[in-house]
C-alpha atoms as a PDB file:
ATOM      1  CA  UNK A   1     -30.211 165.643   0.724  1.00  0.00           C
ATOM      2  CA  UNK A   2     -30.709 165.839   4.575  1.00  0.00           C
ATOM      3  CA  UNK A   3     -29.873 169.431   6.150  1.00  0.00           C
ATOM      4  CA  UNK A   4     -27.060 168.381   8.209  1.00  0.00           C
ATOM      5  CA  UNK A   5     -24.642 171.594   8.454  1.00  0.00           C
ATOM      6  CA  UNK A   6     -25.563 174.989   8.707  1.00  0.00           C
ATOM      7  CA  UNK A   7     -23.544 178.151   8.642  1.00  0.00           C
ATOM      8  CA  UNK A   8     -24.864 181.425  10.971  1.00  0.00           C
ATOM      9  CA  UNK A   9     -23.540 184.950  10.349  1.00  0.00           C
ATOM     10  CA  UNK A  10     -23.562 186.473  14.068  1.00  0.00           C
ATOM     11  CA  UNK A  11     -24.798 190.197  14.702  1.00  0.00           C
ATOM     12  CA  UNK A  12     -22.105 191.745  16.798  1.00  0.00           C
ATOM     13  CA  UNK A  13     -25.109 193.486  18.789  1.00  0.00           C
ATOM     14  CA  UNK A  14     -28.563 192.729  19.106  1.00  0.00           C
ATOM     15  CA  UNK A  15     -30.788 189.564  20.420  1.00  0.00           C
ATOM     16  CA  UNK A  16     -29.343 187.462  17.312  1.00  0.00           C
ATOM     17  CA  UNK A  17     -32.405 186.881  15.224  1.00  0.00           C
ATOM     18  CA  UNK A  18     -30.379 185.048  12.596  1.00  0.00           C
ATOM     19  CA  UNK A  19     -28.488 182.528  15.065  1.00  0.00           C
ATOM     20  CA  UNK A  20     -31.847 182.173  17.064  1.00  0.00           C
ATOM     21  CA  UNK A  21     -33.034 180.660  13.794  1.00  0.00           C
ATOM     22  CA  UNK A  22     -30.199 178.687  12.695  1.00  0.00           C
ATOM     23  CA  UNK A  23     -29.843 177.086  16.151  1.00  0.00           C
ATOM     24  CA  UNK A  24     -33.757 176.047  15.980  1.00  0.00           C
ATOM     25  CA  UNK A  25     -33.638 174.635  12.494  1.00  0.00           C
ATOM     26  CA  UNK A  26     -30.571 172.688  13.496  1.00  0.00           C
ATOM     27  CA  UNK A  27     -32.050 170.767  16.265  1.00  0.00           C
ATOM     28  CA  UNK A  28     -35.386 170.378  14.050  1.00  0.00           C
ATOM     29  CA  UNK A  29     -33.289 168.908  11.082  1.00  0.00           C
ATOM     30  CA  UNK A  30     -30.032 167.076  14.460  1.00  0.00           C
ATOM     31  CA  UNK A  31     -27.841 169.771  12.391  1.00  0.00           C
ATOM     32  CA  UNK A  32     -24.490 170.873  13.578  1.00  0.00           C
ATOM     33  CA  UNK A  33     -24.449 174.423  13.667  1.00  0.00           C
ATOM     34  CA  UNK A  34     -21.381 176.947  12.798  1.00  0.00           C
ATOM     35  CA  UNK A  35     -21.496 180.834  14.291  1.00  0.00           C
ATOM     36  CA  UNK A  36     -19.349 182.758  12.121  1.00  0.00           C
ATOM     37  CA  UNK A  37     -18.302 186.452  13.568  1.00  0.00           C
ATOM     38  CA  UNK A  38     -16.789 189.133  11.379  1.00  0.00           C
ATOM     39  CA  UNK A  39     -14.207 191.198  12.779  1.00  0.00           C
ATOM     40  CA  UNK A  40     -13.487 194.710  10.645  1.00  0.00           C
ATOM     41  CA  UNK A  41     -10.235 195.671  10.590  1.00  0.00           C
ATOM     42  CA  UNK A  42      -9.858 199.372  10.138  1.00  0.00           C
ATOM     43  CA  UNK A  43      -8.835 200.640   6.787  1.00  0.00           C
ATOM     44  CA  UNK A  44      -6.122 203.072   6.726  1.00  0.00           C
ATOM     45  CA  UNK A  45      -6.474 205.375   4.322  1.00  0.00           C
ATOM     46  CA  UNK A  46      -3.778 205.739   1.534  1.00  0.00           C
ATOM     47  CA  UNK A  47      -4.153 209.699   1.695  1.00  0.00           C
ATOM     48  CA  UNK A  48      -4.017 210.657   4.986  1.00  0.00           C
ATOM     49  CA  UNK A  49      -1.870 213.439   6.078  1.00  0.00           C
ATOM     50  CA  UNK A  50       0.016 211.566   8.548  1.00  0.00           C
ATOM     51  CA  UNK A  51       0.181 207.653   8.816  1.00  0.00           C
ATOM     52  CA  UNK A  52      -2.100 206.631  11.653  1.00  0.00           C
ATOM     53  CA  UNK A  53      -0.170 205.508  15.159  1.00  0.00           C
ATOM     54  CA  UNK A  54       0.016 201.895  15.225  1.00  0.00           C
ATOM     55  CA  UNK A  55      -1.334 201.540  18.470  1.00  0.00           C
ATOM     56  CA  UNK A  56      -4.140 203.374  16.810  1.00  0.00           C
ATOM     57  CA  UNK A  57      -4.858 200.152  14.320  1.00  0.00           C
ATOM     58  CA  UNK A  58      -3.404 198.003  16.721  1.00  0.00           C
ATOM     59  CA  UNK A  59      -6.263 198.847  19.490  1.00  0.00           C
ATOM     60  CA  UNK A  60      -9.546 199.049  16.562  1.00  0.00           C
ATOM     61  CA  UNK A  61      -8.575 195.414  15.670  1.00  0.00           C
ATOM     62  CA  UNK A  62      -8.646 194.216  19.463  1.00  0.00           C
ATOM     63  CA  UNK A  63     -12.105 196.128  19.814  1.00  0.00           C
ATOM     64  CA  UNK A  64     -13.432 194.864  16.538  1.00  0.00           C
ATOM     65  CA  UNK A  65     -11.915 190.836  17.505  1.00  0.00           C
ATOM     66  CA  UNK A  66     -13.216 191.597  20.781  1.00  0.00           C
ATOM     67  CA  UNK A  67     -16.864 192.459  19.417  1.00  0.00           C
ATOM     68  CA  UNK A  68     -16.340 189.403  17.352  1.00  0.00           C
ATOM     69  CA  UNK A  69     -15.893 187.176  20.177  1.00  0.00           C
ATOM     70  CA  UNK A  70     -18.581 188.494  22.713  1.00  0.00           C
ATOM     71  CA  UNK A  71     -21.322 187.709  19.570  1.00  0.00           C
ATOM     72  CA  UNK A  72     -19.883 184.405  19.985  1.00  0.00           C
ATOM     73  CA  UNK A  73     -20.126 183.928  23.103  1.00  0.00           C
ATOM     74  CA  UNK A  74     -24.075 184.573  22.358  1.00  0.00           C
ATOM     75  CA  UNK A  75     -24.142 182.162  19.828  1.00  0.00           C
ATOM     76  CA  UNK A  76     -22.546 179.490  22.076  1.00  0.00           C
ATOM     77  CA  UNK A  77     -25.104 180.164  24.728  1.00  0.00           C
ATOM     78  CA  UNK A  78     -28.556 179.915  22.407  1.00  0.00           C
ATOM     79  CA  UNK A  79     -27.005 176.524  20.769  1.00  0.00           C
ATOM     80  CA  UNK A  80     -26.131 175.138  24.175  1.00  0.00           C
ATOM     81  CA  UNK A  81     -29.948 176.449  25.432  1.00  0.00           C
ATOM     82  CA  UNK A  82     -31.520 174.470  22.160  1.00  0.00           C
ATOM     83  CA  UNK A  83     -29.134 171.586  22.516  1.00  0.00           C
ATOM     84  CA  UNK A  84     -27.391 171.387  19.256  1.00  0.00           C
ATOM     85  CA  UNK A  85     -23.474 170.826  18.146  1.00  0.00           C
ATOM     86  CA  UNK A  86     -22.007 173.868  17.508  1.00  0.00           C
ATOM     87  CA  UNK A  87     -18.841 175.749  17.238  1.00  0.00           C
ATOM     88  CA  UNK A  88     -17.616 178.947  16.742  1.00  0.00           C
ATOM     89  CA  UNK A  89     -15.809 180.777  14.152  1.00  0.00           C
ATOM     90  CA  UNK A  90     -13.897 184.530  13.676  1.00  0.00           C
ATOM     91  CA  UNK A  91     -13.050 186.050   9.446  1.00  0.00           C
ATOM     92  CA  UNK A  92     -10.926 189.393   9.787  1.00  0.00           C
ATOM     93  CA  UNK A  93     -11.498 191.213   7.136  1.00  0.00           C
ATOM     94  CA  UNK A  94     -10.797 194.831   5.918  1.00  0.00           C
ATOM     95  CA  UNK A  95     -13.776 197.145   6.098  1.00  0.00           C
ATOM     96  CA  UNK A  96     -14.357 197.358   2.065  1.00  0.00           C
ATOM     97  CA  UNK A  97     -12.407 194.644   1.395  1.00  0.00           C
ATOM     98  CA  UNK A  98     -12.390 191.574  -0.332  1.00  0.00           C
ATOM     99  CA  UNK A  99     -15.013 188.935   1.336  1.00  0.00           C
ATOM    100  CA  UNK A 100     -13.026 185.333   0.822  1.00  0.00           C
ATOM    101  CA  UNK A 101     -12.293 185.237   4.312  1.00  0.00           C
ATOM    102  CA  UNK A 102     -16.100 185.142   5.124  1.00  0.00           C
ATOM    103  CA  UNK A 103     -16.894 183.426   1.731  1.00  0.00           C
ATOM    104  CA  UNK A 104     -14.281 180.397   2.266  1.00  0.00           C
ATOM    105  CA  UNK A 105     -16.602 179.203   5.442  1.00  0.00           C
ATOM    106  CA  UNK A 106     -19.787 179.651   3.533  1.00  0.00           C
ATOM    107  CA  UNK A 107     -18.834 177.222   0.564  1.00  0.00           C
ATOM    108  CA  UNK A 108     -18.925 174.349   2.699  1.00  0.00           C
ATOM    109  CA  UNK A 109     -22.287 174.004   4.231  1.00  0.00           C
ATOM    110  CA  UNK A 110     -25.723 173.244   3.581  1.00  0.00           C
ATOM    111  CA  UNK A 111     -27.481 176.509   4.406  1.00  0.00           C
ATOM    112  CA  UNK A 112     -26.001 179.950   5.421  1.00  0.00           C
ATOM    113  CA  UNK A 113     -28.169 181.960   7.567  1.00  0.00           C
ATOM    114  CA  UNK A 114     -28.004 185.806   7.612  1.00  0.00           C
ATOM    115  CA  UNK A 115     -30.147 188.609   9.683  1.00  0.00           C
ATOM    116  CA  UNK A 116     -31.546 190.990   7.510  1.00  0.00           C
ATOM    117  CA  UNK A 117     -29.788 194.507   7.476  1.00  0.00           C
ATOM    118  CA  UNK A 118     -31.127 196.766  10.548  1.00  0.00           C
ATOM    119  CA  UNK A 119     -31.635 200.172  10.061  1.00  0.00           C
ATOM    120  CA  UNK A 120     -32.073 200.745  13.687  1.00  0.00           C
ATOM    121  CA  UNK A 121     -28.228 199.128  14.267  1.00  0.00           C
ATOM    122  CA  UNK A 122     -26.288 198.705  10.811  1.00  0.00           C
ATOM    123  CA  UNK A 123     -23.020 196.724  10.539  1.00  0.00           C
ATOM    124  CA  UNK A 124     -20.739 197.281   8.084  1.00  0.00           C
ATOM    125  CA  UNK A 125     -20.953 195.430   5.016  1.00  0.00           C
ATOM    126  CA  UNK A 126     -23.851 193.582   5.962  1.00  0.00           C
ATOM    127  CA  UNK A 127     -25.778 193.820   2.778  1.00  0.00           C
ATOM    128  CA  UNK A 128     -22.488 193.089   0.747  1.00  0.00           C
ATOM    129  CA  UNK A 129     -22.113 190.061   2.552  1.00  0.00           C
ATOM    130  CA  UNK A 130     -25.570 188.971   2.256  1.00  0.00           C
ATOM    131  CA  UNK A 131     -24.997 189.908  -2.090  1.00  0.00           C
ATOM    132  CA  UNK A 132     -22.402 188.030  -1.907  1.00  0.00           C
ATOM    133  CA  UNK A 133     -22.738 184.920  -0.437  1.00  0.00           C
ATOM    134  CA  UNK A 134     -25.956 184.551  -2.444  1.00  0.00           C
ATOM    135  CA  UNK A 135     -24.397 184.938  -5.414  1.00  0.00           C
ATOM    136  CA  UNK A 136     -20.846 183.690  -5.147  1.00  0.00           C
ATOM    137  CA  UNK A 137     -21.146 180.835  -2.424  1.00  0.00           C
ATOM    138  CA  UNK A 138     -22.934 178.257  -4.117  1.00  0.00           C
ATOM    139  CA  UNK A 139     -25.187 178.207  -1.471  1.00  0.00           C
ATOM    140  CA  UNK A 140     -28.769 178.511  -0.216  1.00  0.00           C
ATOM    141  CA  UNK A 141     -29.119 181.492   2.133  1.00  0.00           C
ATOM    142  CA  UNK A 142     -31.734 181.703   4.755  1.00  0.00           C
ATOM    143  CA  UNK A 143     -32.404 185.481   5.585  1.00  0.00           C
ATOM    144  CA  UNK A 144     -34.334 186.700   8.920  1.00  0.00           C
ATOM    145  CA  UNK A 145     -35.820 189.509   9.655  1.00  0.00           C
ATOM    146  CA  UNK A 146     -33.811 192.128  11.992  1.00  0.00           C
ATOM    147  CA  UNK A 147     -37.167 192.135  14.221  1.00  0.00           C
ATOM    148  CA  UNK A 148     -37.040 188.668  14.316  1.00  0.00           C
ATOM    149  CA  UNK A 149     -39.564 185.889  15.097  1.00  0.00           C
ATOM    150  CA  UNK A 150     -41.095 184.667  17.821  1.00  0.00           C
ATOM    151  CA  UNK A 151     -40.357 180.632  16.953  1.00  0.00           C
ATOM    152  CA  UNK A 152     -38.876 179.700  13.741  1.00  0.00           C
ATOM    153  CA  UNK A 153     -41.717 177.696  12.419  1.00  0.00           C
ATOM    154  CA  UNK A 154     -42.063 176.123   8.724  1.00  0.00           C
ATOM    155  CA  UNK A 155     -45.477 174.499   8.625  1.00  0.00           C
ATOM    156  CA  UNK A 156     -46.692 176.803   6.481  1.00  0.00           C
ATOM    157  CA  UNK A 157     -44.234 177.652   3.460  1.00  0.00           C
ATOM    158  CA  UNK A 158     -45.123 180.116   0.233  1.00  0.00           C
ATOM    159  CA  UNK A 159     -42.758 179.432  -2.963  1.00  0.00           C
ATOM    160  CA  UNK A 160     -42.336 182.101  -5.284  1.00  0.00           C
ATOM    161  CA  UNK A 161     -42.921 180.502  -8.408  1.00  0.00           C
ATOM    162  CA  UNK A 162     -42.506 181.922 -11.680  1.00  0.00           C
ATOM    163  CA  UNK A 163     -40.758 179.008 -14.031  1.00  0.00           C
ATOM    164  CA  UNK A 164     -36.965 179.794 -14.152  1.00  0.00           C
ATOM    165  CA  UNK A 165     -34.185 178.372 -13.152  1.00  0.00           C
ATOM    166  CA  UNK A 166     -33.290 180.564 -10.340  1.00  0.00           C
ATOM    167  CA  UNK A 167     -36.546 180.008  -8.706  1.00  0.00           C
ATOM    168  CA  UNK A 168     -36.404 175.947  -9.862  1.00  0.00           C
ATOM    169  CA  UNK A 169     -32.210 176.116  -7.675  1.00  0.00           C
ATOM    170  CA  UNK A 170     -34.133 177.673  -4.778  1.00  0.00           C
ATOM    171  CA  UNK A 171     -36.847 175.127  -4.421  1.00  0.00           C
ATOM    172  CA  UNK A 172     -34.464 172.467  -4.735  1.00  0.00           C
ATOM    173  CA  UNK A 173     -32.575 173.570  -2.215  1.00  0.00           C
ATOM    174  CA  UNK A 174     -35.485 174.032   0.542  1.00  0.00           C
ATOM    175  CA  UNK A 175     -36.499 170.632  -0.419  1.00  0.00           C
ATOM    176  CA  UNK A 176     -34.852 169.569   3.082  1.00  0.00           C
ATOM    177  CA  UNK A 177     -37.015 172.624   5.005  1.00  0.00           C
ATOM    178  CA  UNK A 178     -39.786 172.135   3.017  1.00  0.00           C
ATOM    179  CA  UNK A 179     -39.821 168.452   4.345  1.00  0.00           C
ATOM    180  CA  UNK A 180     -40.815 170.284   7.628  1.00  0.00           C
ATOM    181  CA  UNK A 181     -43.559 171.703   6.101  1.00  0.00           C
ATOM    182  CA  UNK A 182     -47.330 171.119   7.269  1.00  0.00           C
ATOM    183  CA  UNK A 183     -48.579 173.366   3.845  1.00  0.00           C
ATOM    184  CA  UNK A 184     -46.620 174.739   1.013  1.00  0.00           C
ATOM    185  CA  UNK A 185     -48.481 176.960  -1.073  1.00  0.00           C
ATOM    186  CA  UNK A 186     -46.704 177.508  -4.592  1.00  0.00           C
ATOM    187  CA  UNK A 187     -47.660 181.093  -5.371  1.00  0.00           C
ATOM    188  CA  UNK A 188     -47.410 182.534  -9.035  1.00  0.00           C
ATOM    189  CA  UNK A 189     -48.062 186.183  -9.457  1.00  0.00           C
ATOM    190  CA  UNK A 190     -49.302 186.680 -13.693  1.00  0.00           C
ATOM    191  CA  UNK A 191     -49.360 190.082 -14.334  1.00  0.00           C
ATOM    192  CA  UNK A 192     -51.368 189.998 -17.289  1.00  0.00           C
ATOM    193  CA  UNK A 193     -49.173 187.405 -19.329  1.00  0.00           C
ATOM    194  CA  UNK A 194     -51.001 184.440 -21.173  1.00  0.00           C
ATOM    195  CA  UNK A 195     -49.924 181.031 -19.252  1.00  0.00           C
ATOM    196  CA  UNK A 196     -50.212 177.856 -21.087  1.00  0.00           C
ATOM    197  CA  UNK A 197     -51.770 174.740 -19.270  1.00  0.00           C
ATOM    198  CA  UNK A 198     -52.540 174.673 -15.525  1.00  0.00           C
ATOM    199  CA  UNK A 199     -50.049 177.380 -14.262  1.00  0.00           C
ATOM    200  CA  UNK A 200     -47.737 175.403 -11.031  1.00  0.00           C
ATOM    201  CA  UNK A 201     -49.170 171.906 -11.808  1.00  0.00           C
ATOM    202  CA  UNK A 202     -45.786 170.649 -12.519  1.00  0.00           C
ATOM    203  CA  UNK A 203     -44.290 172.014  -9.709  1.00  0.00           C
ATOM    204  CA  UNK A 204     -47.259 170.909  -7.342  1.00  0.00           C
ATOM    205  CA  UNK A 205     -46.907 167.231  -8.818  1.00  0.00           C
ATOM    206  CA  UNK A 206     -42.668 167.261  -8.117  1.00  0.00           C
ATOM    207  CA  UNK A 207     -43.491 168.108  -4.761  1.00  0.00           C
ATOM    208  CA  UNK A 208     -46.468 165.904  -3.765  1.00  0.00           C
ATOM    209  CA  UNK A 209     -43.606 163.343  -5.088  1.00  0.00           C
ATOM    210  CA  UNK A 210     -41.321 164.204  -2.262  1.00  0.00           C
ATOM    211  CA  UNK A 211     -44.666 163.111   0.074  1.00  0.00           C
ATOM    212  CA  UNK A 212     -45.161 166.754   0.303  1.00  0.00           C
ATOM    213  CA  UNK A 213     -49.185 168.548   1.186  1.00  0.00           C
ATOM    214  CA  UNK A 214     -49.280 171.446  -1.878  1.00  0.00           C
ATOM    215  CA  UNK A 215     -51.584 173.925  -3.317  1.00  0.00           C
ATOM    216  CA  UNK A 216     -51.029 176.535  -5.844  1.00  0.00           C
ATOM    217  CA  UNK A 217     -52.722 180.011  -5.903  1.00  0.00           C
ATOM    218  CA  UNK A 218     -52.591 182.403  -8.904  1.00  0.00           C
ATOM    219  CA  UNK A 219     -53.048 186.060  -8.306  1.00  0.00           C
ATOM    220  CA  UNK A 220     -53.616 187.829 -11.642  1.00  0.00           C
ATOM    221  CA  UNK A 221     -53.037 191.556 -12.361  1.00  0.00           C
ATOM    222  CA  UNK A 222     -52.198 192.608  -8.929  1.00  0.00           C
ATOM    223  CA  UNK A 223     -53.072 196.428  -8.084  1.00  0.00           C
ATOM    224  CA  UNK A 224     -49.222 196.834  -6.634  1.00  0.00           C
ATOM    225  CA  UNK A 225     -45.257 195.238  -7.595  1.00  0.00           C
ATOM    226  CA  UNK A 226     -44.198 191.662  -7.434  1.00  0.00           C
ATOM    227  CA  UNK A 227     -42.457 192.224  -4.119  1.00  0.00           C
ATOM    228  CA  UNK A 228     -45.467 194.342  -2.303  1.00  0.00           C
ATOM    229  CA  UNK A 229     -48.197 191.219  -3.829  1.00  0.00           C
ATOM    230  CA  UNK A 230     -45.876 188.799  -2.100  1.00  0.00           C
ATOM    231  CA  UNK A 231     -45.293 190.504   1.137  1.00  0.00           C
ATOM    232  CA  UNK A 232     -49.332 191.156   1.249  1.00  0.00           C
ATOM    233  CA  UNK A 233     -49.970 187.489   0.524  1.00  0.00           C
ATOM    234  CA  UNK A 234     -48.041 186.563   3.088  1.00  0.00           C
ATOM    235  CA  UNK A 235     -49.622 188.913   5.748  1.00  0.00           C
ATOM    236  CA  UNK A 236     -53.037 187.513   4.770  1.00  0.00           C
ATOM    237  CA  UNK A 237     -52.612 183.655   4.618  1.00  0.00           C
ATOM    238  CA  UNK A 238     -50.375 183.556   7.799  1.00  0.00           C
ATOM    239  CA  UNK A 239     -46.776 181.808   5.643  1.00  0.00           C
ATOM    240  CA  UNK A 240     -44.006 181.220   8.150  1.00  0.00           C
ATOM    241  CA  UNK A 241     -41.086 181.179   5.395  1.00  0.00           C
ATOM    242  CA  UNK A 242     -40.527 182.170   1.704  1.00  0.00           C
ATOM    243  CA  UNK A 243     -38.945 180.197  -0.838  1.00  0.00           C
ATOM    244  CA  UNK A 244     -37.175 182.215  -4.058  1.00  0.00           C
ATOM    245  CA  UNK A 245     -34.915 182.853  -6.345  1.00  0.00           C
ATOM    246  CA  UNK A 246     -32.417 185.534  -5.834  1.00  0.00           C
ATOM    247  CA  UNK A 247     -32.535 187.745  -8.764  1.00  0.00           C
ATOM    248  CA  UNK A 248     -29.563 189.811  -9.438  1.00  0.00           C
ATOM    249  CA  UNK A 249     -26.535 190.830 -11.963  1.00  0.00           C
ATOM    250  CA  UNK A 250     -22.871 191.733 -11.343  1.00  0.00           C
ATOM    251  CA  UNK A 251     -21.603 195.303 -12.225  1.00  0.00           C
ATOM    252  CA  UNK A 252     -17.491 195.257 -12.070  1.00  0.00           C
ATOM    253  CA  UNK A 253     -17.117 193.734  -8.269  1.00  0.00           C
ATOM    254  CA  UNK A 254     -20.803 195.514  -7.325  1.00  0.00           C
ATOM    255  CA  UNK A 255     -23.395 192.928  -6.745  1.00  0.00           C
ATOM    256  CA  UNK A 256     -27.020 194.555  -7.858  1.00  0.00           C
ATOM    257  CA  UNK A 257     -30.243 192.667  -6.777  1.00  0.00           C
ATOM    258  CA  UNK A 258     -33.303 192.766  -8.705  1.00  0.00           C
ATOM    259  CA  UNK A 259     -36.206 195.415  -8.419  1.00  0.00           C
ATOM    260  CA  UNK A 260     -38.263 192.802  -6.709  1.00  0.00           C
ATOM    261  CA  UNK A 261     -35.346 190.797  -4.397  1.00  0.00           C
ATOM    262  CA  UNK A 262     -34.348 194.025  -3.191  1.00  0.00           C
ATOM    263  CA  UNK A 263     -37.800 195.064  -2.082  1.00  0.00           C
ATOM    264  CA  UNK A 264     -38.438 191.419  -0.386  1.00  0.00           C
ATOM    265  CA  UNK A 265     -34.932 191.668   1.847  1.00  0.00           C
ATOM    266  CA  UNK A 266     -35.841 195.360   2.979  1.00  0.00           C
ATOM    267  CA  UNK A 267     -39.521 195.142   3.626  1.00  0.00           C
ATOM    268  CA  UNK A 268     -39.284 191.028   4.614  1.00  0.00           C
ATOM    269  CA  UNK A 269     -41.322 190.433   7.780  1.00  0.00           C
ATOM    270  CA  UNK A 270     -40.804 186.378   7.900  1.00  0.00           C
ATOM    271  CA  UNK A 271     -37.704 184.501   6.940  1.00  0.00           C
ATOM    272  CA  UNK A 272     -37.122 183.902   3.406  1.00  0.00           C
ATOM    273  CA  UNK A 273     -35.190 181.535   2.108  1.00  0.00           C
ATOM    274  CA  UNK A 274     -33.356 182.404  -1.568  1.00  0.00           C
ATOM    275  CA  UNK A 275     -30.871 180.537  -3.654  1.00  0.00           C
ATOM    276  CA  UNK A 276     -29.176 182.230  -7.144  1.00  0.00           C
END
């Protein structure tokens, strides 16, 4: 299936590494591109002394629409630069609320595209809403690094491949990216475990089906975790983009990643592309 809508989570500061992104992979792929801004509405706490004034609330919801808007007004500007349809889109939601206001845009799209947490300038809930609309949207999500990239580029694309059927949703679901692709490298870290046949030849043949240029690598025993052997594969053989499962488990309404998907969002230095 041709990439033909994609849905970008704005920062509400920042150069927008995320919506840079989406906007470029939109005119690559003659995508229409959505910018989605979250607007926090202040939570009023249950146990205060005194209810807060109203013009209190009344004024952090303007400043919180108003931050909204001005991210979209960013947004508007890089998709009119890079020549793309686009429009623009606000979801108020309560800070530690539920997410189905952001959640009900992301269901109906192709690819939602979300800049990695930044230490250096946090938002609220920003890896909450990354959890979740991983694992409750149905959809692919692209994550970018907050230092961004120079120019989103795909030509040369690692997939994390280990066998199940996480990683088998995500690879299906770049197969429209992956089209882009100059290289893909299908990468299977075996930590010591015995492998029957030719380790990634079935995944190497599916994809040279879809007209695609693949290799596959093996790196056996690594000296460090799944996540670090990744990351330093990636440093060394020059990848533009990561393809992989999102590992992770729900804990009452807390969304937990695995060991190693946790490590790859907060140590990521190229976009990576995950589906659950």
């Amino acid at each position: 299936m041709a990439l033909k809508d994609i849905l970008a989570l704005t920062d509400l500061t920042g150069d927008q590494p995320a919506v840079k992104c989406a906007v470029e992979l939109a005119a690559r792929c003659d995508a229409h591109v959505t910018g989605l801004a979250v607007a926090f509405e202040p939570v009023v706490p249950a146990f205060a002394a005194a209810p807060l004034p109203a013009d209190f609330i009344e004024t952090s919801r303007r400043q919180a629409l108003e931050a909204a808007e001005a991210s979209l007004k960013a947004f508007a500007e890089l998709a009119r630069k890079e020549g793309v349809k686009a429009e623009e889109r606000t979801a108020e939601i309560l800070t530690g609320g539920p997410m189905e206001p952001v959640l009900r845009h992301c269901r109906l799209t192709d690819l939602v595209v979300i800049g990695q947490e930044n230490p250096d300038s946090p938002e609220p809930m920003r890896e909450l809403i990354i959890e979740t609309a991983l694992f409750e949207s149905g959809v692919p999500v692209l994550l970018v690094p907050y230092i961004g990239v120079a120019k989103f580029s795909m030509k040369n694309v690692l997939i994390a491949w280990d066998g199940s059927p996480t990683a088998t949703r995500a690879v299906h679901a770049a197969l429209p990216v992956l089209a882009l692709a100059d290289k893909v490298t299908v990468l299977i870290v075996n930590k010591g475990q015995k492998m029957a046949g030719e380790p990634g030849a079935d995944m190497a043949t599916y994809l040279a089906r879809h007209g695609l240029k693949v290799t596959v690598d093996v790196v056996t025993n690594p000296q460090t975790g799944i996540a670090d052997t990744l990351l330093n594969y990636v440093s060394d053989n020059g990848n533009d983009l990561v393809v992989m499962g999102g590992y992770g488990h729900s804990r009452v309404r807390e969304f937990l990643f695995g060991g190693a998907t946790r490590e790859i969002l907060a140590s990521m230095t190229v976009p990576v592309l995950m589906a659950h």
